[in-house]
Protein backbone atom coordinates (compact mmCIF):
# COMPACT_ATOMS: atom_id res chain seq x y z
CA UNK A 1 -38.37 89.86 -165.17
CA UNK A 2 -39.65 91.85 -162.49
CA UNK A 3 -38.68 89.39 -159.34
CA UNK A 4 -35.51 89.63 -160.75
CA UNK A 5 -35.16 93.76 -160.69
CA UNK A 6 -36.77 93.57 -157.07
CA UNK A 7 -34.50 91.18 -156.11
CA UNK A 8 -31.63 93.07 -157.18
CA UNK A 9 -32.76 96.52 -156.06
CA UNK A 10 -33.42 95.03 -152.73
CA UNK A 11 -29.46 93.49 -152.39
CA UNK A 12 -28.07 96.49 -153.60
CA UNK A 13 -30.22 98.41 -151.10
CA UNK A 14 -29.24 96.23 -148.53
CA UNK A 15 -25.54 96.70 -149.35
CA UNK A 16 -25.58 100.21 -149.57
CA UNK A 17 -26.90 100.86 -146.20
CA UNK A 18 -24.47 98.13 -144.61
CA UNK A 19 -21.21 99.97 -146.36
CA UNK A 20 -23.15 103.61 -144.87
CA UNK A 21 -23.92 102.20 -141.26
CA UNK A 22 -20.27 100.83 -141.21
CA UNK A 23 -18.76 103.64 -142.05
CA UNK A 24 -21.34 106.25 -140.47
CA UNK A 25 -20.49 104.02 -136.65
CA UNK A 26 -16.72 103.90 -137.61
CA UNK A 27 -16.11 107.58 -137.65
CA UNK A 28 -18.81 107.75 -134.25
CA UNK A 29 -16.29 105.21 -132.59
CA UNK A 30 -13.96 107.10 -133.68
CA UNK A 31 -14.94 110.49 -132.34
CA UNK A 32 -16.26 108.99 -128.95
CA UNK A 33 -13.03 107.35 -128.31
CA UNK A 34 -10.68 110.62 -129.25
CA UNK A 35 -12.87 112.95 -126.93
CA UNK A 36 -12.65 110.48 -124.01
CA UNK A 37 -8.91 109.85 -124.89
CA UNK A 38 -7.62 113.69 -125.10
CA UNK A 39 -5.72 114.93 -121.98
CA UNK A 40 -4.13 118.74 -121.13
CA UNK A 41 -0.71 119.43 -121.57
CA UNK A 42 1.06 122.50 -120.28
CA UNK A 43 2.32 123.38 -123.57
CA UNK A 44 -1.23 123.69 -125.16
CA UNK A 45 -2.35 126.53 -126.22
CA UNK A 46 -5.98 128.63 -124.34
CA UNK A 47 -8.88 127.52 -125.60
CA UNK A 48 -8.01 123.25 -125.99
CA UNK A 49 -9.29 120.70 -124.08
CA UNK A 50 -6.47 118.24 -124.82
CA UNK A 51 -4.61 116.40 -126.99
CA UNK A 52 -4.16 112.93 -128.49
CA UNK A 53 -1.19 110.81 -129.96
CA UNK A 54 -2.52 107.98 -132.00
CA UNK A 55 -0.41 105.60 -134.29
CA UNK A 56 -2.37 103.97 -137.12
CA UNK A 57 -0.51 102.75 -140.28
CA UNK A 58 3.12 103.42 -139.61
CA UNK A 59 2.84 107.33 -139.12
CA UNK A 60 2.03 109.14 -135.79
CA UNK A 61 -0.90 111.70 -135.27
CA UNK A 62 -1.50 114.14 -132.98
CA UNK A 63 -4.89 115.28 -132.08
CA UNK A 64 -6.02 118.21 -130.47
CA UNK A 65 -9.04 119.13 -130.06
CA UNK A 66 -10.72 123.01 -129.24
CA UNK A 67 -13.24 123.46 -126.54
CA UNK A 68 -15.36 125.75 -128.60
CA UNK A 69 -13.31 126.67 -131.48
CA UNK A 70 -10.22 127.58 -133.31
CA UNK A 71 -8.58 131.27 -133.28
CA UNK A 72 -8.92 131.01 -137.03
CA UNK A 73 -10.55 128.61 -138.77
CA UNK A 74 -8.58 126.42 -141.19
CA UNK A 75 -8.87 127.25 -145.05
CA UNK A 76 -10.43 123.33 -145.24
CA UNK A 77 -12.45 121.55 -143.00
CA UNK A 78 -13.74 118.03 -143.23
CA UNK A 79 -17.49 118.01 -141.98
CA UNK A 80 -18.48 114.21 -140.82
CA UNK A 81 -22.46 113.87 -141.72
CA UNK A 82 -22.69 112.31 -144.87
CA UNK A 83 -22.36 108.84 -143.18
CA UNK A 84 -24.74 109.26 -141.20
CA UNK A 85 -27.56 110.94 -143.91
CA UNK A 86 -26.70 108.13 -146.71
CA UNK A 87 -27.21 105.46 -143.61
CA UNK A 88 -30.76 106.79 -142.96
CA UNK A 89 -31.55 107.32 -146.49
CA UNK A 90 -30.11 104.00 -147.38
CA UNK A 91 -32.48 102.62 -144.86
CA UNK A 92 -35.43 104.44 -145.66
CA UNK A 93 -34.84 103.28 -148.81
CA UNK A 94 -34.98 99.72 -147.77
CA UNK A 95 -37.98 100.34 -145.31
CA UNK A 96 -39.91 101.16 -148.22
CA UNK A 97 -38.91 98.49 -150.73
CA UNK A 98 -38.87 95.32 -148.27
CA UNK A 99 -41.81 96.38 -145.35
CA UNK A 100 -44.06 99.21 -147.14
CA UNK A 101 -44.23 96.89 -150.57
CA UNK A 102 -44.61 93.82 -148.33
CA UNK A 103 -47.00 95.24 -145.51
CA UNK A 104 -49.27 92.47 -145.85
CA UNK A 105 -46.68 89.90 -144.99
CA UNK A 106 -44.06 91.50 -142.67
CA UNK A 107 -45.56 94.53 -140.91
CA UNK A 108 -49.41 93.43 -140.33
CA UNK A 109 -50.27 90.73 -138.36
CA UNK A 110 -54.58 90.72 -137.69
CA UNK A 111 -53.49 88.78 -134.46
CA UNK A 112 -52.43 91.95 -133.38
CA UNK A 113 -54.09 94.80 -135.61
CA UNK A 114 -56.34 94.23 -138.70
CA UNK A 115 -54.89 97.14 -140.60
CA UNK A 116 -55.25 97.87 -144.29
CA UNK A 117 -51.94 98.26 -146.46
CA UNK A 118 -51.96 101.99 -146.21
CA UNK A 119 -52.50 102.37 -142.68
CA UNK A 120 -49.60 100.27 -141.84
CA UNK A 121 -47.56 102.55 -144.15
CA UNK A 122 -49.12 105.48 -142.21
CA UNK A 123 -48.34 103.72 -139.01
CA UNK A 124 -44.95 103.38 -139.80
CA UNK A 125 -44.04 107.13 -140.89
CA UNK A 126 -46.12 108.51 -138.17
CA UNK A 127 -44.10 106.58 -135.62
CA UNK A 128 -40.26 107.51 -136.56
CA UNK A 129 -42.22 111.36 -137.04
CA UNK A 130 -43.36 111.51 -133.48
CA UNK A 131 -40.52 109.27 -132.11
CA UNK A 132 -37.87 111.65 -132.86
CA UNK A 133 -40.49 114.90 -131.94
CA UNK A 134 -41.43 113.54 -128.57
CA UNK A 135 -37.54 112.69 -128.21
CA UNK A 136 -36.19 116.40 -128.95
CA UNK A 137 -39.00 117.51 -127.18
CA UNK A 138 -37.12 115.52 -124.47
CA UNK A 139 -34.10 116.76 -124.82
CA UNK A 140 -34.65 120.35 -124.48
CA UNK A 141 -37.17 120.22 -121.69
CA UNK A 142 -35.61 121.25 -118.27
CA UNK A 143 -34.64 116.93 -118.00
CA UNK A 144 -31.92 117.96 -120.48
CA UNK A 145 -29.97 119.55 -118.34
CA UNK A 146 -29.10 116.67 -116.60
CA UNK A 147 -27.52 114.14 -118.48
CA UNK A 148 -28.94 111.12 -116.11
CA UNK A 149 -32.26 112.02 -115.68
CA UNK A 150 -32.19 112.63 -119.47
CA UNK A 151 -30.68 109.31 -120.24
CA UNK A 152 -33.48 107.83 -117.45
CA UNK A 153 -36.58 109.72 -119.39
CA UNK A 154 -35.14 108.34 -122.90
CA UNK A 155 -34.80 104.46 -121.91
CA UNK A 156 -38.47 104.67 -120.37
CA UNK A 157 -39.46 106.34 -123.94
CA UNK A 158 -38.07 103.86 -125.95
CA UNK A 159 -39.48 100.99 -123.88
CA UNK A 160 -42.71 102.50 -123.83
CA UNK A 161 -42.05 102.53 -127.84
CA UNK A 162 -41.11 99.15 -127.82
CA UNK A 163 -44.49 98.26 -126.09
CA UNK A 164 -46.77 100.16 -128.65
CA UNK A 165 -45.19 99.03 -131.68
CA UNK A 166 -45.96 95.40 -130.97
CA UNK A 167 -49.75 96.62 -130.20
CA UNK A 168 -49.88 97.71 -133.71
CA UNK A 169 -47.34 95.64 -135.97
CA UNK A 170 -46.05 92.23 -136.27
CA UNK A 171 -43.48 91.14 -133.82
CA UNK A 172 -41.37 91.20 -136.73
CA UNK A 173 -42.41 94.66 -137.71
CA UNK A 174 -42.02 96.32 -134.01
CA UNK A 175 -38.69 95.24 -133.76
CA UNK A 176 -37.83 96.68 -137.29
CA UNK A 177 -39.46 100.03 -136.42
CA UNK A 178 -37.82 100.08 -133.27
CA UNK A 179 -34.62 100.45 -134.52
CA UNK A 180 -35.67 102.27 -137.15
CA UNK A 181 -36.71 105.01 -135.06
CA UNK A 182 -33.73 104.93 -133.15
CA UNK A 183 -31.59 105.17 -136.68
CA UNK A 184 -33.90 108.42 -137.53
CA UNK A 185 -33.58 109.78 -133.43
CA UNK A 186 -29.53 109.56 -134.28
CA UNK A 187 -29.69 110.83 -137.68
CA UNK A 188 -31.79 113.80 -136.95
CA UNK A 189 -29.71 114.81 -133.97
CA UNK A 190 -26.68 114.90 -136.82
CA UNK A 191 -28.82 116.58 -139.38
CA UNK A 192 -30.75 119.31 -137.20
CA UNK A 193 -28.74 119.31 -134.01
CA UNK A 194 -24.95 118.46 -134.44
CA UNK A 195 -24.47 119.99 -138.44
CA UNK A 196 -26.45 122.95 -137.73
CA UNK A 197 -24.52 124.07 -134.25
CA UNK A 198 -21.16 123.36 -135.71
CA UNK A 199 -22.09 126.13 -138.76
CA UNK A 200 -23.59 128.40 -135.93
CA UNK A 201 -20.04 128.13 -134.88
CA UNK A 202 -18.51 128.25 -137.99
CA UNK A 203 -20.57 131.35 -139.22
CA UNK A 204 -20.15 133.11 -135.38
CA UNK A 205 -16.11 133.22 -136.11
CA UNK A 206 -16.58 134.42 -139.40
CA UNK A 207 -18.03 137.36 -138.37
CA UNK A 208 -15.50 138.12 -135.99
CA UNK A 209 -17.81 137.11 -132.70
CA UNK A 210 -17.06 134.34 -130.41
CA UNK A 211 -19.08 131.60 -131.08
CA UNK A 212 -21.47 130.23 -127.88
CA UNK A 213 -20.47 127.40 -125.87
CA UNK A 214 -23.91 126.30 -125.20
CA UNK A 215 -24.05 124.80 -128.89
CA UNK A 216 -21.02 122.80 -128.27
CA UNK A 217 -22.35 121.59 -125.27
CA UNK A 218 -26.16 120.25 -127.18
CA UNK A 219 -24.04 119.00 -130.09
CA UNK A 220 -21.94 117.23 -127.78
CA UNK A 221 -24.53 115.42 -125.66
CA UNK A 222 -26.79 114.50 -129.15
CA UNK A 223 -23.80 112.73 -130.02
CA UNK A 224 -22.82 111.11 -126.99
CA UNK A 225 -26.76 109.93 -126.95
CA UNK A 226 -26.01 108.45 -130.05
CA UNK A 227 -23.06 106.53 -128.94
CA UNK A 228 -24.64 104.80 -126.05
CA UNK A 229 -27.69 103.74 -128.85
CA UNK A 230 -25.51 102.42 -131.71
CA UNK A 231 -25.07 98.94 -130.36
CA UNK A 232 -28.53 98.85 -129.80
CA UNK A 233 -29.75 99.70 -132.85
CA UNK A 234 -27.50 97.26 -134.99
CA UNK A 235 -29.69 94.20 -132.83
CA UNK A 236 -32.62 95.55 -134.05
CA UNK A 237 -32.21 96.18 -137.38
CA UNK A 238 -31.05 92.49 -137.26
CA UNK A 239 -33.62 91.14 -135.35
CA UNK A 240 -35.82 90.31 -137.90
CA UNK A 241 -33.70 87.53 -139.00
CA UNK A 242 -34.08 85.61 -135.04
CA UNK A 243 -37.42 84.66 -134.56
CA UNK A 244 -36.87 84.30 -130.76
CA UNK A 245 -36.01 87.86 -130.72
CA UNK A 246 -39.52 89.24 -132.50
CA UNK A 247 -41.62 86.37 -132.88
CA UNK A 248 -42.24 85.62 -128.80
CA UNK A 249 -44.32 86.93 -126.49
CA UNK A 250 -42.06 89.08 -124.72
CA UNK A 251 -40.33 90.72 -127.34
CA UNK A 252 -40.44 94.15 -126.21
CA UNK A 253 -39.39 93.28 -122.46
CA UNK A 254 -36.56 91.38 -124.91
CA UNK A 255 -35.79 94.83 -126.79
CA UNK A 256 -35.86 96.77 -122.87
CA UNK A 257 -33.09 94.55 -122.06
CA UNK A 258 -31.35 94.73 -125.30
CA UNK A 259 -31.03 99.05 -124.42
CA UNK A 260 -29.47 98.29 -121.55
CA UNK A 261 -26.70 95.61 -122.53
CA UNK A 262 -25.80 97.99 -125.61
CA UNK A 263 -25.15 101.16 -122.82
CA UNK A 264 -23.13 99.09 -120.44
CA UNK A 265 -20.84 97.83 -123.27
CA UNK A 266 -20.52 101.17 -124.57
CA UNK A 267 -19.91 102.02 -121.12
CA UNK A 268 -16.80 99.79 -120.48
CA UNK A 269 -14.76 100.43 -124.25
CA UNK A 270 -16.00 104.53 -123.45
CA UNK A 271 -14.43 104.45 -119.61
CA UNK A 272 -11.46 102.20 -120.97
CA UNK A 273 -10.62 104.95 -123.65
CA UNK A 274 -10.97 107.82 -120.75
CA UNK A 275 -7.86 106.00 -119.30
CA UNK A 276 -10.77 105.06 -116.37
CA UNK A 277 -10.18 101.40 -114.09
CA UNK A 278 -11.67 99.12 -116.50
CA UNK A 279 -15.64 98.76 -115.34
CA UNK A 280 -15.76 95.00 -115.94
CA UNK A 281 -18.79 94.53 -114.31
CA UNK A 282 -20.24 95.31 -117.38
CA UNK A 283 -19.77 92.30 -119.27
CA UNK A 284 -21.44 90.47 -116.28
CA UNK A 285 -24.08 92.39 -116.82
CA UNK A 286 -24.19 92.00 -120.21
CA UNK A 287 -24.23 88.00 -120.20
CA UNK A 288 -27.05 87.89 -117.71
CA UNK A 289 -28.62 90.14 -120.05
CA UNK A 290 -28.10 87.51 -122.92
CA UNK A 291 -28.96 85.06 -120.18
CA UNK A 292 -32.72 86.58 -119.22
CA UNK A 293 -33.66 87.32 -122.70
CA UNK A 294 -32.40 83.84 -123.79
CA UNK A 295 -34.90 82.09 -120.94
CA UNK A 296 -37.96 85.15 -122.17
CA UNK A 297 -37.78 83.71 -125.54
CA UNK A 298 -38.87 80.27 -124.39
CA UNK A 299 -42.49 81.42 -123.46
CA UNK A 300 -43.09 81.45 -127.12
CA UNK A 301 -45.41 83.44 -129.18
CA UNK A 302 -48.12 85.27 -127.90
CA UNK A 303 -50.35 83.56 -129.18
CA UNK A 304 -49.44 80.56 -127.60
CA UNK A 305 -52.26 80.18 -124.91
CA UNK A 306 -51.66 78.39 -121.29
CA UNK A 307 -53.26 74.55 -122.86
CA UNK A 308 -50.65 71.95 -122.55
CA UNK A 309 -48.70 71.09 -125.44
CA UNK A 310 -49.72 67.23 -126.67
CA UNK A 311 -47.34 64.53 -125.52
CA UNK A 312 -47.42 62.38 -128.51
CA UNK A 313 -47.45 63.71 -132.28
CA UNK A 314 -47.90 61.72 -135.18
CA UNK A 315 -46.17 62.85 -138.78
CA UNK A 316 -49.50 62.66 -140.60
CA UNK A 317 -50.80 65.39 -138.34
CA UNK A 318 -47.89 67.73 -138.95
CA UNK A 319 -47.76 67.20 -142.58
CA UNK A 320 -51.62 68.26 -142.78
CA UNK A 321 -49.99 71.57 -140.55
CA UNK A 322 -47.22 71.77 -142.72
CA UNK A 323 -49.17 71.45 -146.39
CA UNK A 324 -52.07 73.40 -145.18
CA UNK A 325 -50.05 76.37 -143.82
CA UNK A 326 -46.45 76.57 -144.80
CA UNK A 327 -46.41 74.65 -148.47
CA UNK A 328 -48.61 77.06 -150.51
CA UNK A 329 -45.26 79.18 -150.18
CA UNK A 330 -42.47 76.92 -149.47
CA UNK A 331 -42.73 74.84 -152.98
CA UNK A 332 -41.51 74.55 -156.40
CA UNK A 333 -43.84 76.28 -157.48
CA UNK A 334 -45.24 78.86 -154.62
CA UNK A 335 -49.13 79.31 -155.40
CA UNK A 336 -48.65 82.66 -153.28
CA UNK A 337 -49.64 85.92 -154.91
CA UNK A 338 -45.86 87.94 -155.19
CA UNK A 339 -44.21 84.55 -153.96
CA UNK A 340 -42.52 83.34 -156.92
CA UNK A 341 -39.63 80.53 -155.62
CA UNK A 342 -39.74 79.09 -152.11
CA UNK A 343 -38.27 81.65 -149.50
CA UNK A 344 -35.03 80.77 -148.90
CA UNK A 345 -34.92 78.26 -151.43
CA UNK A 346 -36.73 76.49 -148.38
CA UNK A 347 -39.46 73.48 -149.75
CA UNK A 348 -41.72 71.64 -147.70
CA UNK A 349 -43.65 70.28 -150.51
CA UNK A 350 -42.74 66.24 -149.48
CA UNK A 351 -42.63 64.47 -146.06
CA UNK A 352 -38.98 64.36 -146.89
CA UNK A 353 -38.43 67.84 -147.19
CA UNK A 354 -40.49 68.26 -143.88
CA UNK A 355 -38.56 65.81 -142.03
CA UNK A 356 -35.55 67.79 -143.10
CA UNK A 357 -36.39 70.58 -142.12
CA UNK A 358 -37.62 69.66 -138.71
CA UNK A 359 -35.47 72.11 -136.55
CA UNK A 360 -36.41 75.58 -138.68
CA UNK A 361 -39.78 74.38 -138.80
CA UNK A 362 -39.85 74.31 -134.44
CA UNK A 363 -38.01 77.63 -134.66
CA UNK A 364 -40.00 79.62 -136.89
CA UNK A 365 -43.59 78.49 -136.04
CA UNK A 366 -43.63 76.09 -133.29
CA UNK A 367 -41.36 78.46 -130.99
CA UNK A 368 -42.10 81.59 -132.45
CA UNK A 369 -44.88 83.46 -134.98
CA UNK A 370 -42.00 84.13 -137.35
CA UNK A 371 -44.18 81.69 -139.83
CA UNK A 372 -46.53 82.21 -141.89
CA UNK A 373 -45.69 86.05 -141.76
CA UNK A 374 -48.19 88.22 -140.39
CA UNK A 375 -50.12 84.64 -140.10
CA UNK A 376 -51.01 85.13 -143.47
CA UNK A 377 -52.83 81.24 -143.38
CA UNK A 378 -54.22 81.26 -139.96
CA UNK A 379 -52.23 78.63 -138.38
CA UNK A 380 -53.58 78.33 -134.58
CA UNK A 381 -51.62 78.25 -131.48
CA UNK A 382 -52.85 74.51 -131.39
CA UNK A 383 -51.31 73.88 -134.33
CA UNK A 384 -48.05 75.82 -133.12
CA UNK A 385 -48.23 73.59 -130.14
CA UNK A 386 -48.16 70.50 -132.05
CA UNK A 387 -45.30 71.37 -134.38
CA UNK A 388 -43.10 72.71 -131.42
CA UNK A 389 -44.21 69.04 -129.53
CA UNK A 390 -42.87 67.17 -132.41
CA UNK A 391 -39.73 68.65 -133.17
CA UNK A 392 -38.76 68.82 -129.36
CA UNK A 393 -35.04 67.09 -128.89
């Protein structure tokens, strides 16, 4: 009974946090593109930085938005910031019940760092802690004041992130984190940044005072930040299910470039909303993005070492590979401790099922270190070599 209740809690995890991030980026999107959209009309009244006529549904809207506030505030106001807390909580959630429970197989790999259960636990809550410190510690350092130089510091951060996590977890596991940090970095900005201004704001007017333009101003650039990162962070909390993406040896120069192509496509829907020329440039850059981390991904795993791959491969020497290192899991009856069907309903218990299965079997650990997770059976980059030799097309 108890695969079954994991199983469940993990798709109803994994559903709730989908439904929160959709609607938690909707209302972002939203946001980003009615700011950039507003424009000043004569008729206006002091104190608004624009307005906006939208259509949606068959009825017309009109937007208008106040630099710093309101005359009088309205007797209801909708606050936007549950999205974004059920989204991280949702994902917590889930970090906890797929990559804490399963450290052993998705976040430690002794390739990379012989840890012990609880210090990859510790590793992973002390890295979205200090992520987001050392990133708000960022932010309101003199850099902040200038929204490139900001933007500048924060990209080298997060590739310097990317880099460390892959010194401690599985490739599988950095990439996770990763994005997981970014997630927390976006969340905390609406939880102790964004939330907390707006009520400074709120509170201010209430007691008859004008409220200070300087919190608009940090709310407003916290959220912009987390604009430009949203694209990004959807890759990476996807990642884990491309192999090229986590599983080679370049994955965090992969992730650097993955930053990048996420800003510049924000960058062409955020200047096409601002009624800007259309910056299509960006989707150049973009493809040759797609383009370089495509031809990274065929260095394969790290692991991989510089020997020349065989030129000739016969089956009986992949199905000792296979049965030796993949079958104890991928069978009718997994002989795995925790593994109780084949992952994926994925067998490789017969030469048939091998031969089938050919392609995955080249992506996953020929490739890539996707398989075994966390090399859980000690497959050898030989051994890698030779499945990736025989599978070639």
């Amino acid at each position: 009974m108890e695969p079954i209740v994991w199983e469940w809690i993990n798709v109803a995890a994994r559903w709730l946090h989908v439904v929160t991030a959709v609607a938690w980026i909707g209302s972002s999107f939203y946001f980003i593109h009615l700011d950039l959209s507003l424009r000043k009309r004569p008729h206006l009244a002091e104190g608004t930085q624009g307005e906006a006529w939208q259509i949606h549904g068959g009825g017309f809207y009109n937007m208008v938005k106040y630099l710093v506030a309101p005359p009088q505030l309205p007797k209801e106001l909708t606050w936007f910031k549950w999205e974004s807390y059920s989204t991280w909580l949702s994902g917590f959630f889930l970090l906890v019940v797929l990559y804490h429970r399963g450290a052993d197989l998705l976040l430690i790999d002794p390739a990379v760092l012989d840890l012990p259960w609880w210090g990859a636990v510790l590793a992973s809550l002390a890295s979205l802690a200090l992520g987001w410190l050392v990133y708000d510690a960022l932010c309101k350092s003199p850099l902040g004041k200038d929204d490139t130089r900001l933007a500048l510091a924060g990209y080298v951060f997060l590739v310097a992130v990317a880099w460390g996590l892959t010194q401690v977890f599985s490739g599988r596991g950095a990439l996770l984190h990763l994005g997981a940090l970014i997630g927390t970095m976006m969340s905390a900005n609406v939880f102790l940044i964004i939330i907390p201004n707006q009520r400074k704001t709120v509170d201010a007017m209430l007691r008859g005072e004008a409220p200070d333009p300087a919190l608009g101003k940090q709310a407003k650039q916290r959220s912009l930040h987390n604009n430009y990162l949203t694209l990004p962070v959807v890759f990476f909390m996807i990642s884990n299910h491309y192999p090229l993406a986590f599983g080679t040896r370049y994955n965090w120069v992969i992730a650097a470039i993955v930053l990048v192509m996420g800003a510049v496509i924000r960058h062409f829907f955020n200047s096409k909303h601002a009624g800007k020329p259309a910056p299509w440039w960006t989707w150049a850059a973009a493809a040759a993005g797609l383009l370089a981390i495509a031809w990274l991904s065929t260095a394969g795993p790290k692991d991989s070492g510089l020997a020349a791959a065989p030129t000739r491969v016969g089956f009986a020497e992949i199905e000792e590979i296979v049965s030796t290192r993949c079958s104890m899991c991928h069978a009718a009856s997994p002989v795995w401790a925790g593994i109780h069907e084949a992952p994926h309903g994925v067998r490789l218990d017969s030469a048939e099922a091998i031969r089938r299965h050919a392609g995955p079997i080249r992506m996953q650990a020929g490739l890539s270190d996707a398989m075994p997770p966390g090399n859980v059976t000690g497959i050898t980059p030989e051994e890698r070599r030779i499945l990736a030799t025989w599978t070639a097309p």
